[in-house]
Protein backbone atom coordinates (compact mmCIF):
# COMPACT_ATOMS: atom_id res chain seq x y z
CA UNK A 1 3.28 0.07 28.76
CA UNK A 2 3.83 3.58 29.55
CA UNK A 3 0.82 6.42 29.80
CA UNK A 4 -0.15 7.96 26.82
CA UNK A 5 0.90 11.56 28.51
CA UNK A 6 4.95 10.26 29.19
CA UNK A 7 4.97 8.87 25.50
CA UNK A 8 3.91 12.28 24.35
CA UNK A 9 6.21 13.95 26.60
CA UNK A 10 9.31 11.81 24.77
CA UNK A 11 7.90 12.80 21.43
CA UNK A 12 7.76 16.46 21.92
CA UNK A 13 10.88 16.24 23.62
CA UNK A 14 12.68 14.28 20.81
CA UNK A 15 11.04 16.59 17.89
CA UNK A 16 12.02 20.00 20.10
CA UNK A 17 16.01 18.57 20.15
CA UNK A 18 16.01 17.93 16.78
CA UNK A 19 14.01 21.19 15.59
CA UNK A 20 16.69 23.21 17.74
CA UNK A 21 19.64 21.72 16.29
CA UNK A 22 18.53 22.23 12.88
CA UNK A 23 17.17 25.68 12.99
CA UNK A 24 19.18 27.26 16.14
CA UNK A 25 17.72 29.80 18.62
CA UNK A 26 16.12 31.59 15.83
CA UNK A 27 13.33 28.17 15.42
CA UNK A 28 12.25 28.85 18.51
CA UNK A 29 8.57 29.56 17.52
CA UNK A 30 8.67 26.66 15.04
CA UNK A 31 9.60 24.27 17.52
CA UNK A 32 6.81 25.39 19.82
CA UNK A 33 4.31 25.16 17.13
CA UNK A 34 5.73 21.14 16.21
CA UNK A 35 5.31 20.37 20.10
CA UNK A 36 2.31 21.41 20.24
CA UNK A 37 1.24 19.33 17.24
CA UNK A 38 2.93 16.45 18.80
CA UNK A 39 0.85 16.73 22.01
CA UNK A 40 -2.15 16.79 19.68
CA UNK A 41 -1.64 14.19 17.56
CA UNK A 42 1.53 12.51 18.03
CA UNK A 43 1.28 9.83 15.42
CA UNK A 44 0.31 11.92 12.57
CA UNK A 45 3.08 14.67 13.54
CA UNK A 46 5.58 11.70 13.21
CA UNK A 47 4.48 10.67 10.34
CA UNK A 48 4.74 14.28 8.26
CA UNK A 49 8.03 14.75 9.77
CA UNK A 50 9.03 12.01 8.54
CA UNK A 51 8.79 12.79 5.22
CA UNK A 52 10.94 15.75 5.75
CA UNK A 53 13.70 13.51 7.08
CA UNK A 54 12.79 14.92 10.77
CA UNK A 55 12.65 12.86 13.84
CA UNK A 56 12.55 8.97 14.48
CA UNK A 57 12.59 7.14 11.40
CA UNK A 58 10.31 4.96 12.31
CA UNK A 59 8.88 2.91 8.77
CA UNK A 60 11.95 0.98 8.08
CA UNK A 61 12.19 -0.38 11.49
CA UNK A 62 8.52 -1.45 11.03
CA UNK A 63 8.56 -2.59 7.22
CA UNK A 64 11.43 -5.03 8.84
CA UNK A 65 8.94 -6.18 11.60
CA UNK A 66 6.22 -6.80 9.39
CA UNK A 67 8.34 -9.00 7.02
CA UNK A 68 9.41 -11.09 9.78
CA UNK A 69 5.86 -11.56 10.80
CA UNK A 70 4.28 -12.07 7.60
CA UNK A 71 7.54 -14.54 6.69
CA UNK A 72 5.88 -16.64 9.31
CA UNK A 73 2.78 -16.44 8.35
CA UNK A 74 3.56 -17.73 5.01
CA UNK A 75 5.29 -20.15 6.76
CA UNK A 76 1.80 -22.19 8.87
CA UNK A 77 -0.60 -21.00 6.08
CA UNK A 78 -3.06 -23.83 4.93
CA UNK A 79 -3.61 -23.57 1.19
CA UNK A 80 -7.01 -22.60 -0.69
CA UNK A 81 -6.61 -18.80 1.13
CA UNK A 82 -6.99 -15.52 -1.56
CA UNK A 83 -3.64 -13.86 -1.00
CA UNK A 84 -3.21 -10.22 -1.11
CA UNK A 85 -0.10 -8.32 -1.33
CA UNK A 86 0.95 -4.20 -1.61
CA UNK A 87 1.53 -1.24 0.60
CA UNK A 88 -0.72 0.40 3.20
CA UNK A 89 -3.80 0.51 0.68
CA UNK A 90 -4.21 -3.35 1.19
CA UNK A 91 -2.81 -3.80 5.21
CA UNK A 92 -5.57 -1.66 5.96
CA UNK A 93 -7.86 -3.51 3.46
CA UNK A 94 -10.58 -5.74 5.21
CA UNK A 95 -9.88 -8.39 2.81
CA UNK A 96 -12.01 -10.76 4.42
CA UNK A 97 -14.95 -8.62 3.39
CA UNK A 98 -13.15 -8.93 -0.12
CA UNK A 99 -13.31 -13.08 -0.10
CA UNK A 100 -13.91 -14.99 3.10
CA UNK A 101 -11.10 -16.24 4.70
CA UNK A 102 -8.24 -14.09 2.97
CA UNK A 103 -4.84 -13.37 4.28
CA UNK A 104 -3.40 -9.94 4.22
CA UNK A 105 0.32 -9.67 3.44
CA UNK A 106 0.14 -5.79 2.79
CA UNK A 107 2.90 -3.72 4.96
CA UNK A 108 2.51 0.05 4.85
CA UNK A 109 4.85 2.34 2.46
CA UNK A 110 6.29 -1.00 0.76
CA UNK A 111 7.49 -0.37 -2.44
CA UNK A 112 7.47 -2.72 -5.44
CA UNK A 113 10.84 -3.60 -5.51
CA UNK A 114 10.58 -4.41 -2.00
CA UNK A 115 7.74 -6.80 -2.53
CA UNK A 116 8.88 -8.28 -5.65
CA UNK A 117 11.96 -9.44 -3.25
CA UNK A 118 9.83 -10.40 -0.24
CA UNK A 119 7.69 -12.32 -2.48
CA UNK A 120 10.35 -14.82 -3.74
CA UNK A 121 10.09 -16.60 -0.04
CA UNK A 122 6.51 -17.17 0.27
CA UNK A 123 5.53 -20.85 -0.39
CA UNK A 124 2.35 -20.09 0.52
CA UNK A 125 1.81 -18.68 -3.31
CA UNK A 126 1.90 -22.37 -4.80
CA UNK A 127 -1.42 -22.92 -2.77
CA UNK A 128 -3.12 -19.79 -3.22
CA UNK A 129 -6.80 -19.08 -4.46
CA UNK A 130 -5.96 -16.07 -5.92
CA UNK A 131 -3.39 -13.09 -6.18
CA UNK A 132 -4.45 -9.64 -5.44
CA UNK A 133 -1.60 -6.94 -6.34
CA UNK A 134 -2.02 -3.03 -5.32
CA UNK A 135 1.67 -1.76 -5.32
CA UNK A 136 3.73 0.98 -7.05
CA UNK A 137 2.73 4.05 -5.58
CA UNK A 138 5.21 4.16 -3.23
CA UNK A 139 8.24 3.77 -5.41
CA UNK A 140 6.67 6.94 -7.66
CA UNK A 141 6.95 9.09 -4.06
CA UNK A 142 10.55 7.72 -4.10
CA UNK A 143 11.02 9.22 -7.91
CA UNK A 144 11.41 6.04 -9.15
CA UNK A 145 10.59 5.78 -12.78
CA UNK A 146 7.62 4.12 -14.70
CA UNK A 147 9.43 1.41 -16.62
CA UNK A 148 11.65 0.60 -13.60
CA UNK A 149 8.30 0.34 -11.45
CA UNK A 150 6.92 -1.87 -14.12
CA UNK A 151 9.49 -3.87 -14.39
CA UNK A 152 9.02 -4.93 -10.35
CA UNK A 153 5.34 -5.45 -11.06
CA UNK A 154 6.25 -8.02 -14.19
CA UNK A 155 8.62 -9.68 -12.14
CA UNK A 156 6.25 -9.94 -8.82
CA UNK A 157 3.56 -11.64 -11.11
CA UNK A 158 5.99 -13.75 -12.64
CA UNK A 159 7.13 -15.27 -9.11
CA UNK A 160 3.29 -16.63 -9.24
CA UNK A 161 2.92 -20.23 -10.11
CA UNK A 162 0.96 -20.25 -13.76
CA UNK A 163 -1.91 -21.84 -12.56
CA UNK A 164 -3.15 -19.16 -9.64
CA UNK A 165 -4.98 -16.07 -11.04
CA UNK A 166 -3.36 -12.66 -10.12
CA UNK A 167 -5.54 -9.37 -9.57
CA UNK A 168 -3.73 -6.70 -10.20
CA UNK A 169 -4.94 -2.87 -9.53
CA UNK A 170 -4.04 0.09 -10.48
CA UNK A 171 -2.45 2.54 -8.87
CA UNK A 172 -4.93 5.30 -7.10
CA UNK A 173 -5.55 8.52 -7.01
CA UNK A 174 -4.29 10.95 -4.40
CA UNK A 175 -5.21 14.51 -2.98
CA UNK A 176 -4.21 17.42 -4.38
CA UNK A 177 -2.01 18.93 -2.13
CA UNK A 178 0.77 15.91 -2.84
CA UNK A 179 0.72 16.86 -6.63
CA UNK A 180 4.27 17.80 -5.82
CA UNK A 181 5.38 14.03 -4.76
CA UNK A 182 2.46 12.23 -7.05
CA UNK A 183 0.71 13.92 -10.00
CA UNK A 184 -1.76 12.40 -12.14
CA UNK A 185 -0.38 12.26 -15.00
CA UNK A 186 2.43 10.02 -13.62
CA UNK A 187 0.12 7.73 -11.76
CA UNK A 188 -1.88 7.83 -15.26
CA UNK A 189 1.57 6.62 -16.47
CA UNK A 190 1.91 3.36 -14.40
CA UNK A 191 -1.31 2.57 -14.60
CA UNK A 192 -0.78 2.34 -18.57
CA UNK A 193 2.57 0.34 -17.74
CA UNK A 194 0.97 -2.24 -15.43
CA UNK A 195 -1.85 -2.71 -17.85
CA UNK A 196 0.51 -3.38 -20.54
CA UNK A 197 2.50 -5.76 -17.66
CA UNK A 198 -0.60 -7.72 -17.35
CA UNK A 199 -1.45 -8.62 -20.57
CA UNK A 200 -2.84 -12.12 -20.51
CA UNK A 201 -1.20 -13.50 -17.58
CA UNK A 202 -3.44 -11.42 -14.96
CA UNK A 203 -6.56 -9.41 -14.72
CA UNK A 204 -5.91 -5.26 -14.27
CA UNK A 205 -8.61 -3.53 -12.66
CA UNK A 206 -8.70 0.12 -12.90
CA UNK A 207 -9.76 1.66 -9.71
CA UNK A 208 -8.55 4.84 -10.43
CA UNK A 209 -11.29 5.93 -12.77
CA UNK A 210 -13.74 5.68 -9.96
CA UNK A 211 -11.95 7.10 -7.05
CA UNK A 212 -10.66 10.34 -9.00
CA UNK A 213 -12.37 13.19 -9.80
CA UNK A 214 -12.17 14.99 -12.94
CA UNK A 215 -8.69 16.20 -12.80
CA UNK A 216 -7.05 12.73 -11.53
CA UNK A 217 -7.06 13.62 -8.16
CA UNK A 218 -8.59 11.91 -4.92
CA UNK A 219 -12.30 12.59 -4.38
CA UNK A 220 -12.63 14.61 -0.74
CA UNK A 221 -15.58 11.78 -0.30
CA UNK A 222 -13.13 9.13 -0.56
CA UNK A 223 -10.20 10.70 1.35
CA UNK A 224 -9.57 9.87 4.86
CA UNK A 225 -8.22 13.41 4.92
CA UNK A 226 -4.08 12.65 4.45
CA UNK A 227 -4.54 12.51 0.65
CA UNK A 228 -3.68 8.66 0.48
CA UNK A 229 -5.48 6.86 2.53
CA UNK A 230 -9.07 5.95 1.67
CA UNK A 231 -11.98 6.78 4.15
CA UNK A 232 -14.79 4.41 4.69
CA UNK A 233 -16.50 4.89 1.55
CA UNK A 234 -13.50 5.27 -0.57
CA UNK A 235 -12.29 1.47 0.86
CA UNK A 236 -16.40 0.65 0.18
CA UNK A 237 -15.54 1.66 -3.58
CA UNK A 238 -12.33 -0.38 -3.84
CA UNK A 239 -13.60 -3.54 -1.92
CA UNK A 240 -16.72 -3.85 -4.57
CA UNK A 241 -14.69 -3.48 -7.51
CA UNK A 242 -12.44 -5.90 -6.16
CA UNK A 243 -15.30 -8.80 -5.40
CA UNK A 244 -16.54 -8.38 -9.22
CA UNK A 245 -13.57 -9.11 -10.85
CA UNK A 246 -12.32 -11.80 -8.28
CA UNK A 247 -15.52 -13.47 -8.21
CA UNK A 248 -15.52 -13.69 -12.37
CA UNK A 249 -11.57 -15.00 -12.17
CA UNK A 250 -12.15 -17.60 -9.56
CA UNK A 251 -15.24 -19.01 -12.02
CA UNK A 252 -12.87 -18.77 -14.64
CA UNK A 253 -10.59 -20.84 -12.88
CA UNK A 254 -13.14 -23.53 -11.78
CA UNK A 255 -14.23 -23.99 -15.14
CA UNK A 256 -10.80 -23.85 -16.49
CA UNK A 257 -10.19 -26.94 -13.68
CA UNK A 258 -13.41 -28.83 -15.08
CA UNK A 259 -12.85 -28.63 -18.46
CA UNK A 260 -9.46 -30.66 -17.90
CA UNK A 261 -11.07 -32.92 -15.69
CA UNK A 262 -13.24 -34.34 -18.42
């Protein structure tokens, strides 16, 4: 594995090529400023450059490795596991805390239409517990509209067998310097829409309400500091609200089982 110092070096070097072909002697001074960010924090340099269409495009070449993983997975999964699926909100989840024993099939900056097509290859969903759902996000960054995202989410809880209870949450709040890629009011939007998806089929939890402040946007306490991501306390918040209203569906479910037993 090479040092941490040579893989910085390739990083700055990459980003300073690509800064001076797009900007020409004259970016100069920008392109020393974006080395030195890369020698400070590589990773997170990357990753806003990213979103400018700048450097290696790195998430699609992961999103492909983490299907193939998770395929497999799926693949030599006993049954009786809680299952949860969705973007980088639930890979970094610690589900386990969640309910013992769950499986994480979250991949960062998945969109719904994405997992509503991975989804119709796991056979591990006719065995499952449970079905936790945190997805959608994504595809609103991607200007994707409500009734389109919806649609995904409908057809992602449809690809559950009948029998297995399905969590699904809403769609959180983020900081407000991204108003520009995700306002509230649109995330307010598919929220309404995947309540409405749910219906009787699945439980909707709203986590929203309790990690926004008053103006719909991400609490600083609950920010790990990108505007997305959740910080310790923040996943502390989403984790209880999840174990409530698994814990009351998976009673449901047992007593659901009994009754037709007798």
């Amino acid at each position: 594995m090479p040092s941490t110092n040579v893989r910085h070096d390739r990083w700055a070097g990459h980003i300073a090529l690509t800064m001076l072909a797009a900007a020409g002697i004259g970016g100069v001074a920008l392109v020393a400023l974006v080395i030195a960010l890369a020698y400070a924090n590589p990773s997170a340099t990357a990753d806003r450059l990213e979103r400018f269409g700048i450097g290696v495009p790195r998430t699609a070449a992961f999103a492909d490795q983490m299907r193939r993983q998770l395929w497999r997975l799926d693949r030599n999964l006993e049954p009786g596991h809680a299952l949860f699926f969705g973007d980088s909100h639930v890979q970094t989840l610690d589900v386990a805390a969640v309910v013992p024993g769950a499986v994480n099939f979250g991949i960062g900056g998945e969109t719904a239409g994405q997992l509503a097509e991975r989804m119709r290859h796991y056979s591990s969903l006719a065995g499952a517990s449970i079905v936790v759902l945190l997805t959608g996000t994504n595809d609103l960054r991607q200007h994707i509209n409500v009734d389109e995202i919806a649609d995904h989410v409908a057809s992602i809880v449809a690809i559950v067998p009948a029998d297995i209870p399905v969590v699904l949450v809403s769609a959180l709040p983020e900081g407000r310097e991204l108003t520009a890629d995700v306002s509230p009011v649109r995330i307010r939007d598919l929220n309404q829409a995947l309540r409405a998806v749910c219906d009787a089929r699945c439980r909707f939890i709203d986590v929203f309400a309790r990690l926004a402040d008053s103006d719909g946007f991400l609490r600083p306490l609950y920010d790990e500091g990108d505007g997305i991501h959740l910080s310790p306390h923040g996943a502390a918040v989403l984790r209880g609200a999840l174990r409530t209203v698994i814990d009351d569906a998976t009673d449901r479910r047992s007593l659901d089982r009994a009754g037709r037993q007798k």
